[in-house]
N, C-alpha and C. Protein backbone atom coordinates (compact mmCIF):
# COMPACT_ATOMS: atom_id res chain seq x y z
N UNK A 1 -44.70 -4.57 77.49
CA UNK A 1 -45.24 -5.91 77.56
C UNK A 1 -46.10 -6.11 78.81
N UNK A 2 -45.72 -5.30 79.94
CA UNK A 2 -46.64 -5.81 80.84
C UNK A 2 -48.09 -5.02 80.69
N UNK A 3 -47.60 -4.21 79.87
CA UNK A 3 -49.37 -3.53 79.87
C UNK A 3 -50.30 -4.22 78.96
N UNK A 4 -49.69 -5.72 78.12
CA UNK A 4 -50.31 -6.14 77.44
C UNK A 4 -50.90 -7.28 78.68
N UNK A 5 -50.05 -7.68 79.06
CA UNK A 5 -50.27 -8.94 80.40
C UNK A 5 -51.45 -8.06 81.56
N UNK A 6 -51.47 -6.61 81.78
CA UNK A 6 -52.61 -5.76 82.26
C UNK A 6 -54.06 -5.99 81.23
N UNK A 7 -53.85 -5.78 80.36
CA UNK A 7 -55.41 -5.43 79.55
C UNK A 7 -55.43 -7.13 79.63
N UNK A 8 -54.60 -8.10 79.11
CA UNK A 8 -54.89 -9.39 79.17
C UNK A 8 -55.89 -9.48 80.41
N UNK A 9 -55.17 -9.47 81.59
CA UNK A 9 -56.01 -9.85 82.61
C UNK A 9 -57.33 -9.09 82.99
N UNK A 10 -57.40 -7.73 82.47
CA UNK A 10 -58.82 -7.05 82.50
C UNK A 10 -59.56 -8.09 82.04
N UNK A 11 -59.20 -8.32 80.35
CA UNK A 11 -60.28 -8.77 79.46
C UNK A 11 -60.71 -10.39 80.21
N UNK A 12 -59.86 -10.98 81.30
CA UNK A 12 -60.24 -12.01 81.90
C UNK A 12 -61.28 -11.57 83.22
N UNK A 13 -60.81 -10.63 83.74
CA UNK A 13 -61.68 -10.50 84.45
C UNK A 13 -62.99 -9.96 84.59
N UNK A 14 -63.15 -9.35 83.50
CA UNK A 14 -64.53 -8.44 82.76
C UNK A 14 -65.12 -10.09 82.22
N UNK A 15 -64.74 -11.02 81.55
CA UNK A 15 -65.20 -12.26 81.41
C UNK A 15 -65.61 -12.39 82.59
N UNK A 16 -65.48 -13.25 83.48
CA UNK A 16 -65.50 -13.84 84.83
C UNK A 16 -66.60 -12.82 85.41
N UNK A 17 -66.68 -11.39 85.45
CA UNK A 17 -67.28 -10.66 85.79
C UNK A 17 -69.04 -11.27 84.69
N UNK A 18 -68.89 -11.31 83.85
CA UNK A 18 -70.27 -11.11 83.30
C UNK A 18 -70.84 -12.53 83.27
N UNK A 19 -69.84 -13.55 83.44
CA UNK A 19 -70.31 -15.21 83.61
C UNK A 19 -71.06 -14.88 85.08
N UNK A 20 -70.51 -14.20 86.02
CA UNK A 20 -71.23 -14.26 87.25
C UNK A 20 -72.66 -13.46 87.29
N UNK A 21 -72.55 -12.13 86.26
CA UNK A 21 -73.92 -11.81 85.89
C UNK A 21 -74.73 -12.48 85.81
N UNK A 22 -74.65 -13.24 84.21
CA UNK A 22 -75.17 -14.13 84.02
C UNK A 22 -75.86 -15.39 84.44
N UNK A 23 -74.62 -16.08 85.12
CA UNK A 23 -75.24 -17.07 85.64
C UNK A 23 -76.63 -16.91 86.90
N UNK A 24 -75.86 -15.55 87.58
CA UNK A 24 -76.73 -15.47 88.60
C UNK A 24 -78.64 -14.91 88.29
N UNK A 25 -77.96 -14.26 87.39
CA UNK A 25 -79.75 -13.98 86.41
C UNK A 25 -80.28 -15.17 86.14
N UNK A 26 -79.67 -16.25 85.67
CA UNK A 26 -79.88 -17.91 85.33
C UNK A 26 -80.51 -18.23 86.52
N UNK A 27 -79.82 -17.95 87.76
CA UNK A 27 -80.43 -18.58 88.70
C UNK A 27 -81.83 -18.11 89.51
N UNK A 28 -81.39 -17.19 89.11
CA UNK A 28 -82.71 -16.38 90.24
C UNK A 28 -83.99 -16.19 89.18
N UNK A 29 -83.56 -15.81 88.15
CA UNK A 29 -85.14 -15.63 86.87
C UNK A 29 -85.28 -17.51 86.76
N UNK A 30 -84.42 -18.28 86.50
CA UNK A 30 -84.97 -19.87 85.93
C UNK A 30 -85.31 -19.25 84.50
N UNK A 31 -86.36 -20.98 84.27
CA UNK A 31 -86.39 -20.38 82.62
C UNK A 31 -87.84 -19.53 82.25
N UNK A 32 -88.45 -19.04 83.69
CA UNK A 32 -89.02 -17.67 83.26
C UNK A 32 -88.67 -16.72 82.59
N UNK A 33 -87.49 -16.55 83.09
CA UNK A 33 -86.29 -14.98 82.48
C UNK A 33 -86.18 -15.19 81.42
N UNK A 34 -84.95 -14.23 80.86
CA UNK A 34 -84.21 -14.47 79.55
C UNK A 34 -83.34 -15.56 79.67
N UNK A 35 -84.04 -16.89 79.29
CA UNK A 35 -82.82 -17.54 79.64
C UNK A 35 -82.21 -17.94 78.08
N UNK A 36 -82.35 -17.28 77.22
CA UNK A 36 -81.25 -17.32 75.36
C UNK A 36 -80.65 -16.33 75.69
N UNK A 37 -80.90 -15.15 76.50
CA UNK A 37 -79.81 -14.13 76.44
C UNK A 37 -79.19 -14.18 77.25
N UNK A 38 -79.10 -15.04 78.43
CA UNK A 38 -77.84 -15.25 79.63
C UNK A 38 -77.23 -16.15 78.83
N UNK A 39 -78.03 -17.06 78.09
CA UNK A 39 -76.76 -18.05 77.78
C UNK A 39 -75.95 -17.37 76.44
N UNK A 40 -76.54 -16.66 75.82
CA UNK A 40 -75.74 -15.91 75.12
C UNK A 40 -74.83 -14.92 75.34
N UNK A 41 -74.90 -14.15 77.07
CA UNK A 41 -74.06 -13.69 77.25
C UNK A 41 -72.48 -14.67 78.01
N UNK A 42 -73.56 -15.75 78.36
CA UNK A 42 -72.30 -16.75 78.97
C UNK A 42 -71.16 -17.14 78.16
N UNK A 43 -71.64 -17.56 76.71
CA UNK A 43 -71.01 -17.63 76.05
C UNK A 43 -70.27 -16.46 75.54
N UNK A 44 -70.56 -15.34 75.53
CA UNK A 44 -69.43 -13.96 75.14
C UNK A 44 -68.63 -13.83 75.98
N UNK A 45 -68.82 -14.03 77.60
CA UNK A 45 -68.19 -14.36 78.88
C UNK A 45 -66.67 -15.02 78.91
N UNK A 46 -67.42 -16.51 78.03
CA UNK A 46 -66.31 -17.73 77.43
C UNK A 46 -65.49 -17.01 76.31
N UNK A 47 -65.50 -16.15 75.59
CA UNK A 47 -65.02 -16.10 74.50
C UNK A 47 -64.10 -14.36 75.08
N UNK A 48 -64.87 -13.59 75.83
CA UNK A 48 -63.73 -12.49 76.46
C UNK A 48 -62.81 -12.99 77.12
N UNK A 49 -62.95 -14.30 78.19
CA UNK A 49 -62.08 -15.26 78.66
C UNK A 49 -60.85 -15.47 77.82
N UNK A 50 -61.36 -16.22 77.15
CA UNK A 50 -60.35 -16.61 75.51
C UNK A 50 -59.57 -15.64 75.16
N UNK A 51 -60.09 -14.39 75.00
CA UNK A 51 -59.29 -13.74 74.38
C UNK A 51 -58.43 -12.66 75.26
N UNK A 52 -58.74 -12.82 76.24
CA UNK A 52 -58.00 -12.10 77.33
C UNK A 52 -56.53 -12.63 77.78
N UNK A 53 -56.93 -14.53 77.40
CA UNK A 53 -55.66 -15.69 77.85
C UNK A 53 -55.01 -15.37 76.44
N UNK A 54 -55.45 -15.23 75.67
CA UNK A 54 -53.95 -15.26 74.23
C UNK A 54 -53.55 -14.17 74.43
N UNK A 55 -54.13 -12.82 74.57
CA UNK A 55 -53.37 -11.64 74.94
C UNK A 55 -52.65 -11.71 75.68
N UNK A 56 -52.49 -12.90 77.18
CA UNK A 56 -51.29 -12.84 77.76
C UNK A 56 -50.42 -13.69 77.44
N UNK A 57 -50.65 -15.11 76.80
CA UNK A 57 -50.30 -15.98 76.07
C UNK A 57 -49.33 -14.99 75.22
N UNK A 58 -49.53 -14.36 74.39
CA UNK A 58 -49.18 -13.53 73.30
C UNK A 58 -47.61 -12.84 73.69
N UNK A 59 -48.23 -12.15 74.78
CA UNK A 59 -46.98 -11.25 75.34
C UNK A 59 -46.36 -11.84 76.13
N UNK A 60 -46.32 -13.28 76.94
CA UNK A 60 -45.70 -13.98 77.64
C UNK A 60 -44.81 -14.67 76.18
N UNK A 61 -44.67 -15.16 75.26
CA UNK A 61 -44.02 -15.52 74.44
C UNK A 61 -43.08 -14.37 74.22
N UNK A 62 -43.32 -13.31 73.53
CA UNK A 62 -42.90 -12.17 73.67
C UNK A 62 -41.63 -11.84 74.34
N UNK A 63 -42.35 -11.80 75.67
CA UNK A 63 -41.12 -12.04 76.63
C UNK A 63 -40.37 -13.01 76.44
N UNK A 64 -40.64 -14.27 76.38
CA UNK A 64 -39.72 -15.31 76.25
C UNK A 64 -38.67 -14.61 74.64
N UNK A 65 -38.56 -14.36 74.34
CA UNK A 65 -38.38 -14.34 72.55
C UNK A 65 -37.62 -13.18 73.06
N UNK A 66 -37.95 -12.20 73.47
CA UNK A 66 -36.87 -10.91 73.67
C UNK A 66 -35.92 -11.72 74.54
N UNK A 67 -36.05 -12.18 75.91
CA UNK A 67 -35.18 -12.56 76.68
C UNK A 67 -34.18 -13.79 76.00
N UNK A 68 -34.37 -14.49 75.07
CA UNK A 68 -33.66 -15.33 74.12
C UNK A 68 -32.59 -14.76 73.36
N UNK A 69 -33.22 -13.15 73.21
CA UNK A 69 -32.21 -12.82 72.33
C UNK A 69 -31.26 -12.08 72.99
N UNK A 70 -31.36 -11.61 73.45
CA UNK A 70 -30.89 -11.13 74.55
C UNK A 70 -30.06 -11.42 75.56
N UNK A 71 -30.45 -12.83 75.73
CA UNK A 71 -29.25 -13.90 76.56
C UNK A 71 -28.07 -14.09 75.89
């Protein structure tokens, strides 16, 4: 379980990692740059986020649910 609560938090931080890409390409190109493909990666950003929190969401229940039975 905790290696699920590990990749969970990768997949949050590889998010967080590419929102800061992003945004910072946002900032420094303006809307000279690509600015449909930063916001399209912002949004994949938002959504590796997401899915990084139910993966720990996931296995934090998990835990709860073994330790229930168990008690």
């Amino acid at each position: 379980m905790l290696g699920a609560i590990a990749e969970g938090l990768r997949g949050v931080d590889a998010g967080f990692d590419r929102m800061d890409r992003a945004a910072a390409a946002i900032a420094k190109d303006g809307a000279a740059g690509d600015l449909a493909g930063n916001m399209v990666d912002m949004m994949r950003a938002r959504q590796d986020v997401r899915a990084g929190l139910a993966v720990i969401r996931t296995a934090d229940e998990t835990i709860g649910s073994l330790l229930d039975i168990l008690a």
